[in-house]
Protein backbone atom coordinates (compact mmCIF):
# COMPACT_ATOMS: atom_id res chain seq x y z
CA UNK A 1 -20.80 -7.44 4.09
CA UNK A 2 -24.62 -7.01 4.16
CA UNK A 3 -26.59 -9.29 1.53
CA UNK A 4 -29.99 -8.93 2.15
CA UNK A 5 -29.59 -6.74 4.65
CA UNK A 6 -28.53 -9.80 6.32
CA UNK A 7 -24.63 -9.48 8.41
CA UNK A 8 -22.35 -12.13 6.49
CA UNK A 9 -19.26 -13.37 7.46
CA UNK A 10 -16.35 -11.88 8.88
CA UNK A 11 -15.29 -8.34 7.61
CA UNK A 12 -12.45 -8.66 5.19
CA UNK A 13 -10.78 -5.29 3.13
CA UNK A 14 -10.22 -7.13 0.05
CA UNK A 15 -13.71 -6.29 -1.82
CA UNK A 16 -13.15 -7.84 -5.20
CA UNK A 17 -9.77 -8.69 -7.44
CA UNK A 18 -9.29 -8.29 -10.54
CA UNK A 19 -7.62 -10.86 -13.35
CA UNK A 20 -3.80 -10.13 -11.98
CA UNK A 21 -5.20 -10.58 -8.55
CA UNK A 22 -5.38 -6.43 -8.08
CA UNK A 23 -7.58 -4.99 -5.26
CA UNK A 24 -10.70 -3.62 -6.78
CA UNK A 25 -12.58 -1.42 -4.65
CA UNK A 26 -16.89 -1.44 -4.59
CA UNK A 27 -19.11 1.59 -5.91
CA UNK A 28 -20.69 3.95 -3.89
CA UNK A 29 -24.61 2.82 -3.34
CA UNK A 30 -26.62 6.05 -2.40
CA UNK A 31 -25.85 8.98 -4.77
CA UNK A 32 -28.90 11.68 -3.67
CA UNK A 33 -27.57 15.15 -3.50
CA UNK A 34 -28.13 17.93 -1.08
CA UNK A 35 -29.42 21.16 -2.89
CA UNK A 36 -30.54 24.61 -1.94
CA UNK A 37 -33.89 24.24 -3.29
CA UNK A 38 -34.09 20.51 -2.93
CA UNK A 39 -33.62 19.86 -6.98
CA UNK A 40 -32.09 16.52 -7.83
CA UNK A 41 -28.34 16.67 -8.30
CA UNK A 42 -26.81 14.99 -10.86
CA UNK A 43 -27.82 11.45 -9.50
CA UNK A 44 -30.14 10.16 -7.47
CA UNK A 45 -33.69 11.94 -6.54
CA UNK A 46 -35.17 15.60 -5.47
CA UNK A 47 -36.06 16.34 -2.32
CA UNK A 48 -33.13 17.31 0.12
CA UNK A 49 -33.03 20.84 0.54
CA UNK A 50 -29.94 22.25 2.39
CA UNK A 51 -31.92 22.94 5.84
CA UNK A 52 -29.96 23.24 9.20
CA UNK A 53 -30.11 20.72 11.64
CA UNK A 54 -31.34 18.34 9.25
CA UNK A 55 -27.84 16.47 8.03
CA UNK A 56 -25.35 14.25 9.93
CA UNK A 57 -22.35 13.22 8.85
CA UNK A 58 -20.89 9.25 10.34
CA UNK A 59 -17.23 9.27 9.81
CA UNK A 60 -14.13 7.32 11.10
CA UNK A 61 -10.98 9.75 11.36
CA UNK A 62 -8.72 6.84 9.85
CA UNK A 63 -10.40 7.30 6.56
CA UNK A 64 -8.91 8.93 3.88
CA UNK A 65 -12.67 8.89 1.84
CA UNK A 66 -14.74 10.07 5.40
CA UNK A 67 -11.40 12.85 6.38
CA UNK A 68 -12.25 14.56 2.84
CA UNK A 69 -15.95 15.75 3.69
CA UNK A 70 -14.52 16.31 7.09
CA UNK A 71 -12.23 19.32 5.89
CA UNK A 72 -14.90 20.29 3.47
CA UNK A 73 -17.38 20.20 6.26
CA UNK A 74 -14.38 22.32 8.39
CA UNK A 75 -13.24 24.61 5.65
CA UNK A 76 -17.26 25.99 4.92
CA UNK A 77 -18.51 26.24 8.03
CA UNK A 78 -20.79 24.30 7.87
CA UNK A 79 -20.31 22.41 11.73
CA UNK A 80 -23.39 23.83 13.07
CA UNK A 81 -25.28 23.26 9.85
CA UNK A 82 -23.88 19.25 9.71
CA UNK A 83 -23.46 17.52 12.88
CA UNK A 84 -21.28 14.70 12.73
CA UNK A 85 -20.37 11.08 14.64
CA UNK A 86 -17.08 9.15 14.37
CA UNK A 87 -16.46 5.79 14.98
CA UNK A 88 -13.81 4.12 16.86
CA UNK A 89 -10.35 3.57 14.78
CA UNK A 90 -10.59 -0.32 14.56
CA UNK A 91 -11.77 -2.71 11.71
CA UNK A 92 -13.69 -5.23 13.75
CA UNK A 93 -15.72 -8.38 12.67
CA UNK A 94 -18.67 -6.18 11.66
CA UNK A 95 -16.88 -3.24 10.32
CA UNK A 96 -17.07 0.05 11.43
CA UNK A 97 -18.21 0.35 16.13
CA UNK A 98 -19.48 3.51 17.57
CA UNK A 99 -17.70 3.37 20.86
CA UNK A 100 -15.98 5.45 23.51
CA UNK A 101 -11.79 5.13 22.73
CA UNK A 102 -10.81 8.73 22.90
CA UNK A 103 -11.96 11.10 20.21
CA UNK A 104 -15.14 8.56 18.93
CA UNK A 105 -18.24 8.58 19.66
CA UNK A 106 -21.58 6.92 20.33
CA UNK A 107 -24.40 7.07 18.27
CA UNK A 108 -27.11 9.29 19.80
CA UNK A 109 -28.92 9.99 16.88
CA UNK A 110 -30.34 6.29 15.44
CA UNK A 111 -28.46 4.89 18.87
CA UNK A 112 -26.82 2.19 15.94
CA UNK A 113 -23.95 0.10 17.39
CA UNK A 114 -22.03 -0.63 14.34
CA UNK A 115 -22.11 1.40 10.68
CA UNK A 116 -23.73 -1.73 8.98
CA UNK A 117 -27.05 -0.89 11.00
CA UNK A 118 -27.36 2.55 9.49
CA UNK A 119 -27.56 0.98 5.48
CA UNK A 120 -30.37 -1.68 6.88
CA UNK A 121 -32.21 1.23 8.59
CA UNK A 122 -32.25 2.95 4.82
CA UNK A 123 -32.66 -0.46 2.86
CA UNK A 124 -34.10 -3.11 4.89
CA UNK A 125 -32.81 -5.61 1.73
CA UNK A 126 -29.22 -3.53 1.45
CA UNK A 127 -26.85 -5.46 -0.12
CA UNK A 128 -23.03 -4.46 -0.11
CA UNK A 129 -20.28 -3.12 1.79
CA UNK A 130 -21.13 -0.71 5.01
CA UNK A 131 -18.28 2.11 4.46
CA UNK A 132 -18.15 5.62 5.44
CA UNK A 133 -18.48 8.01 4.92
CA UNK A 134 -22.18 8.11 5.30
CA UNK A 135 -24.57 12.19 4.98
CA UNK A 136 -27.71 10.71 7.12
CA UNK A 137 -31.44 12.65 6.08
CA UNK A 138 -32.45 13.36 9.69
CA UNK A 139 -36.01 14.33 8.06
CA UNK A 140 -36.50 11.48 5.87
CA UNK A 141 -34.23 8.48 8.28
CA UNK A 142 -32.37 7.53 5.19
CA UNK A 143 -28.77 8.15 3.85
CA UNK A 144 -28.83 10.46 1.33
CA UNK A 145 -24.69 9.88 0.39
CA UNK A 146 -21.98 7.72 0.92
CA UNK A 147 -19.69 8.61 -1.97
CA UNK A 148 -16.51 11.18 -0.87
CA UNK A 149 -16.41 12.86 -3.72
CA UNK A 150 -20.13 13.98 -3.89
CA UNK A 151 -20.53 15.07 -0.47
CA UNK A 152 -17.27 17.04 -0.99
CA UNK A 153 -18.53 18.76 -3.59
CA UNK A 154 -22.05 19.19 -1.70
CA UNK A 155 -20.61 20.77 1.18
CA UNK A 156 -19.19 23.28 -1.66
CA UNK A 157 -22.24 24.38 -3.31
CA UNK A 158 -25.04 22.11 -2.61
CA UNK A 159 -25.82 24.28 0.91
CA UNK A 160 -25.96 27.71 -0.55
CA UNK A 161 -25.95 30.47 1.78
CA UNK A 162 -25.49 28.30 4.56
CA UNK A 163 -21.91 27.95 4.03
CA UNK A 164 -19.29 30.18 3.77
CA UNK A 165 -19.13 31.64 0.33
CA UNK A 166 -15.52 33.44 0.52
CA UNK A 167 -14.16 29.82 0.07
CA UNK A 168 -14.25 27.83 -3.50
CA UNK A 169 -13.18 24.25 -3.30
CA UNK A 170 -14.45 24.02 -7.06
CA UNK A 171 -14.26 27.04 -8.60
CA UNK A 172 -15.73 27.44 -12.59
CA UNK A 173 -12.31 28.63 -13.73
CA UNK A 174 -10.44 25.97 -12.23
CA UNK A 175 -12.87 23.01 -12.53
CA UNK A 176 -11.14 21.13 -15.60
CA UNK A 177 -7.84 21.64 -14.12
CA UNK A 178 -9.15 19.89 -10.18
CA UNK A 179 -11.40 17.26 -12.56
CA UNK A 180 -8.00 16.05 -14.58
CA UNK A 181 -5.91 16.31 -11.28
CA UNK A 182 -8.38 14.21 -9.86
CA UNK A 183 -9.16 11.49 -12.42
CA UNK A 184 -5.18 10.90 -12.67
CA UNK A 185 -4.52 11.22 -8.76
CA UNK A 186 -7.19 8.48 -7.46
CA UNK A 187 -6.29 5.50 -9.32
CA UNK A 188 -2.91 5.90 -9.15
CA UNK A 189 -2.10 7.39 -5.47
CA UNK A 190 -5.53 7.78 -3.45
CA UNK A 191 -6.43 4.12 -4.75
CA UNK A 192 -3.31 3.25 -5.44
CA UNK A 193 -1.77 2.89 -1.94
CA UNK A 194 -4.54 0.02 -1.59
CA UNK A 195 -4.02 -1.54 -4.55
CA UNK A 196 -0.44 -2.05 -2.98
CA UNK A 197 -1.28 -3.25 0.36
CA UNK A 198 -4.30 -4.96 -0.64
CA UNK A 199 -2.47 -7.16 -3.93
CA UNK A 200 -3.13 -10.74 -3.94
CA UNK A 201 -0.11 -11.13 -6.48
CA UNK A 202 3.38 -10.15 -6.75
CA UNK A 203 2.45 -8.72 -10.09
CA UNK A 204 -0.49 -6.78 -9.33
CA UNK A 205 1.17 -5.27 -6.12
CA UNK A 206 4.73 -4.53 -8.39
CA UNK A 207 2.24 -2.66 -10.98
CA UNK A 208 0.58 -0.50 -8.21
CA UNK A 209 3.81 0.21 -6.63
CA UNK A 210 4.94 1.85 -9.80
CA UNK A 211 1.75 3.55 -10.05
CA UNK A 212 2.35 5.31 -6.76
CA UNK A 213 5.87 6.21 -6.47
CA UNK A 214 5.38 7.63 -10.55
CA UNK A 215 2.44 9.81 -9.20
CA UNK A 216 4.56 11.02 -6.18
CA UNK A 217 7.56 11.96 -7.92
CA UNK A 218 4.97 13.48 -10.72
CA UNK A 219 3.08 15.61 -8.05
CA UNK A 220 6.88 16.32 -6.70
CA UNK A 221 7.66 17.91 -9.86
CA UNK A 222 4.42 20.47 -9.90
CA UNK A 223 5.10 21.53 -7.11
CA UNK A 224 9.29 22.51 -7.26
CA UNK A 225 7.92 25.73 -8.93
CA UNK A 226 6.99 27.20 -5.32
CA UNK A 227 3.60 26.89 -5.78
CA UNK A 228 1.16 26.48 -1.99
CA UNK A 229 -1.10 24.57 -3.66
CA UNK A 230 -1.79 22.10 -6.72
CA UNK A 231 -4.00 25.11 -8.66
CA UNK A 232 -1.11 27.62 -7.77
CA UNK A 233 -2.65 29.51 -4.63
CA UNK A 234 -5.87 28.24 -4.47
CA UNK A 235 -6.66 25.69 -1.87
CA UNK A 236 -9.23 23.04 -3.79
CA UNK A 237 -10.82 19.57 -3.33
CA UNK A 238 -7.90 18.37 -5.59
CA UNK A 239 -5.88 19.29 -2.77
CA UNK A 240 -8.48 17.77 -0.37
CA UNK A 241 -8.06 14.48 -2.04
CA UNK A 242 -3.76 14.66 -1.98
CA UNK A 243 -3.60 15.61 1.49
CA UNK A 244 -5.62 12.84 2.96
CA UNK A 245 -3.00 10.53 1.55
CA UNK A 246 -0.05 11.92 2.08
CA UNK A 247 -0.55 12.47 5.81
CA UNK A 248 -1.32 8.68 6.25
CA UNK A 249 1.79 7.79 4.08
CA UNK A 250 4.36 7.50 6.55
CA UNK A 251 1.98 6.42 8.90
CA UNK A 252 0.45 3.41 7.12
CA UNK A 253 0.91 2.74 3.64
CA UNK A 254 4.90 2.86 3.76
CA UNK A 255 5.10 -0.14 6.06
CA UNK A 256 1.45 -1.84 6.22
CA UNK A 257 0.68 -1.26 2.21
CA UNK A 258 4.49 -2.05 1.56
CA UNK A 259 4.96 1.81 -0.23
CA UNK A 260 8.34 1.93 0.82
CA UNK A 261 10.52 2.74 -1.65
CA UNK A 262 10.66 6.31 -0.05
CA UNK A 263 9.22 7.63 2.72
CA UNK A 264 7.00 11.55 2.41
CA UNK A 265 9.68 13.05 4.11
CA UNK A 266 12.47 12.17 1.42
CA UNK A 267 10.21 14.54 -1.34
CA UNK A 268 11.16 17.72 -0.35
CA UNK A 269 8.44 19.75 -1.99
CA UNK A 270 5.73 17.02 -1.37
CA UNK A 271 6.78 17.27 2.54
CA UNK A 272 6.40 21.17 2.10
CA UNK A 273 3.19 21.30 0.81
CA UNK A 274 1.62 18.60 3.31
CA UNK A 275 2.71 20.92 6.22
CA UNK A 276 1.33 24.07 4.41
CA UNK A 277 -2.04 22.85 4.08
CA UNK A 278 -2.15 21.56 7.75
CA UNK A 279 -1.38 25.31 8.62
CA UNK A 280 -4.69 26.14 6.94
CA UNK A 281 -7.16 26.83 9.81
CA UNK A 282 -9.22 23.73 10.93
CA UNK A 283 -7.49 21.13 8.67
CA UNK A 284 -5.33 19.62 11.42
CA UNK A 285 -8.34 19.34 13.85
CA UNK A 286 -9.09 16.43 11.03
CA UNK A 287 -6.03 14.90 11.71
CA UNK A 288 -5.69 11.95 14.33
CA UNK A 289 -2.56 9.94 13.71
CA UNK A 290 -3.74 7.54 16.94
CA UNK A 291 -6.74 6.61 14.70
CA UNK A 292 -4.31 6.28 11.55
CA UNK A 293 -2.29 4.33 12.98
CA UNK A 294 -4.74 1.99 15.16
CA UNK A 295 -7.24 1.84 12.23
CA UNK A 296 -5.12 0.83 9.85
CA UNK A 297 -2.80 -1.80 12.17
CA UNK A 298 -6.24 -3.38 12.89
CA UNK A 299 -6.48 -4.85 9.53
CA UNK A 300 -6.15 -8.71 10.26
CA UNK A 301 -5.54 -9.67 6.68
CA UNK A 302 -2.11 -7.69 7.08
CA UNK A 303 -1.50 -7.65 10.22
CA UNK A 304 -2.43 -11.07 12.19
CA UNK A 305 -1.17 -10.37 15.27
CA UNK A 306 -2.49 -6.77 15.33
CA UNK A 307 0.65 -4.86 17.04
CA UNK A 308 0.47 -1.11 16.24
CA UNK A 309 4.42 0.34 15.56
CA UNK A 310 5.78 2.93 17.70
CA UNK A 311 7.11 4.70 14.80
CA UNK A 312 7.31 7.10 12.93
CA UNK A 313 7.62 10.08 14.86
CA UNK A 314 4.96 12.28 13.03
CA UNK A 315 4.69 15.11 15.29
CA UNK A 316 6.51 17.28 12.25
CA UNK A 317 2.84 17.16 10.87
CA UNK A 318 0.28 17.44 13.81
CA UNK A 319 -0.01 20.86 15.08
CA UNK A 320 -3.01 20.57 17.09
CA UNK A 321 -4.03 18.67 20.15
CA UNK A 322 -7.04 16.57 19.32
C-alpha cells in the first residue's frame, strides 16, 4: 500500500481482519461527484461539471467493482464522453501494471506505469490502498472517484444530457427497492465471495460461506417467478452489481475463494438470468474471462505457485469476441 505516498511492501489482498479473522475490505478515499452544473454531490466538493473529453475512467476487466462503471459507462453511452484505460489482469508486487497482454493498455494520458502512481499524482502524502476503479479530472489532474457505486450512479444522472436518457439504472420509483437489494446483496454475495477466499479462520470463512450460498439460493427464489430482471423487467444497477459476480463465480470464487458447494450452473434460474443480461447490447464486450481467470489465479496468497486452471468451459456465457 501507499503510506505517505511512499510504495510499502509487497502487495497483499488481505486489507484488514476482523476479530474471527474475517476479511475486511478498506473505504473508498475520493468521493467528488460529477454533476451537470458542477454542484457538489452528496460527498466531496463542487466543481466537476459533466464536460466531454474531460473524464477517464482506469479499470482492470478482472474487477467486479471497476466491470460495474464499465457497463454503466456501456449501457449510457457515454464512451465518447468517458475515455477509459485498463490494466493488465495480474496482481503484481505493486498492484495494479498498465501493460500490453492482449486487451490492456498503456497509459497515454499521465504515461503512469502502475495504478499506485495515479493516487500520488492526486495526493502527494496518499495514504492507503491503490484500487480501481479510478474517474481521473483531466481538467483539474486529480481523481475525482474511486468508489463503484458512486461512479455507477454518476454515469446515471450525474452527466445529464450527455448520456442516453431512454435508459434508468436508478429510477425514482424503483430506488428503495435497488437500495434494499443492494445493501443485502454486497455483504453477503458481492463481498461475500471475498470474505470466503480471503478468511484467515475456519470460522470466519464457514460464516461467509453460509452467507453466500443463503444469498444465492435467496436471489434463486426471486427469480423462479419468470422475471428478466431483479426489479421485474427493468434492467438496474442492482442488477449491475449481481451480474459482475455471478459471471466470475464459476470462474474464480468456486475453486480459488473455496464457494463450492454448487457451482452457477446448478441454479437454474440464477444461470438464466446471467445469460439474459449478457444478451443486453454491450454488456458482454465487459466481459473477459482470460482476465478473470489470470487476475484472479495471480493472487499469491492463494495461489503460490500461480498456475491458472484450464477449466471451466465458460463459453455458455461469452457471446462476444473481445
Amino acid at each position: 500500500m501507499l503510506v505517505n505516498g511512499k510504495w510499502t511492501a509487497e502487495w497483499h489482498p488481505v486489507q484488514a481482519t476482523d476479530e474471527k479473522g474475517g476479511f475486511v475490505r478498506q473505504t473508498s478515499s475520493f468521493r467528488h461527484w460529477v454533476t451537470p452544473d458542477g454542484a457538489a454531490g452528496i460527498t466531496g466538493d463542487a466543481g466537476f461539471i459533466a464536460e466531454p473529453g474531460r473524464y477517464h475512467l482506469y479499470v482492470a476487466l478482472i474487477c467486479p467493482w471497476a466491470s460495474r462503471t464499465l457497463i454503466a459507462r456501456k449501457l449510457k453511452g457515454l464512451e465518447d464522453v468517458v475515455s477509459v484505460s485498463v490494466v493488465e489482469p495480474w496482481l503484481l508486487d505493486e498492484g495494479w501494471h498498465f501493460g500490453d497482454y492482449p486487451g490492456a493498455d498503456r497509459d497515454t494520458l499521465n504515461n503512469a506505469e502502475w495504478i499506485h502512481q495515479l493516487y500520488t499524482r492526486a495526493d502527494d502524502t496518499f495514504t492507503g490502498r491503490a484500487t480501481v476503479p479510478v474517474l481521473w479530472d483531466k481538467k483539474t489532474h486529480t481523481i475525482v472517484n474511486n468508489e463503484s457505486a458512486d461512479i455507477v450512479r454518476m454515469f446515471n444522472s450525474g452527466f445529464g444530457d450527455l448520456a442516453r436518457t431512454n435508459i434508468d439504472l436508478c429510477p425514482a420509483s424503483l430506488q428503495s427497492e435497488i437500495d434494499s437489494l443492494n445493501a443485502e446483496i454486497y455483504p453477503l454475495l458481492n463481498n461475500g465471495v471475498y470474505r470466503a477466499g480471503f478468511a484467515t479462520t475456519q470460522v470466519s470463512y464457514a460464516e461467509a460461506v453460509r452467507d453466500v450460498f443463503g444469498m444465492l439460493d435467496k436471489l434463486e427464489l426471486r427469480l423462479a417467478d419468470g422475471r428478466d430482471f431483479l426489479c421485474g423487467d427493468a434492467f438496474t444497477e442492482a442488477d449491475i452489481r449481481l451480474f459482475v459476480t455471478l459471471i466470475r463465480f464459476d470462474a474464480a470464487y468456486y475453486g480459488l475463494f473455496k464457494c463450492n458447494l454448487r457451482q452457477l450452473r446448478e441454479y437454474a434460474h440464477l444461470d438464466r438470468y446471467t445469460r439474459r443480461v449478457l444478451t443486453i447490447p454491450g454488456i458482454s464486450s465487459t466481459v473477459n474471462i482470460d482476465h478473470i481467470k489470470q487476475g484472479y489465479y495471480s493472487i499469491r496468497a492463494l495461489n503460490p505457485a500461480g498456475i491458472v486452471p484450464e477449466g471451466p468451459d465458460m463459453r455458455a456465457y461469452v457471446l462476444e469476441e473481445k
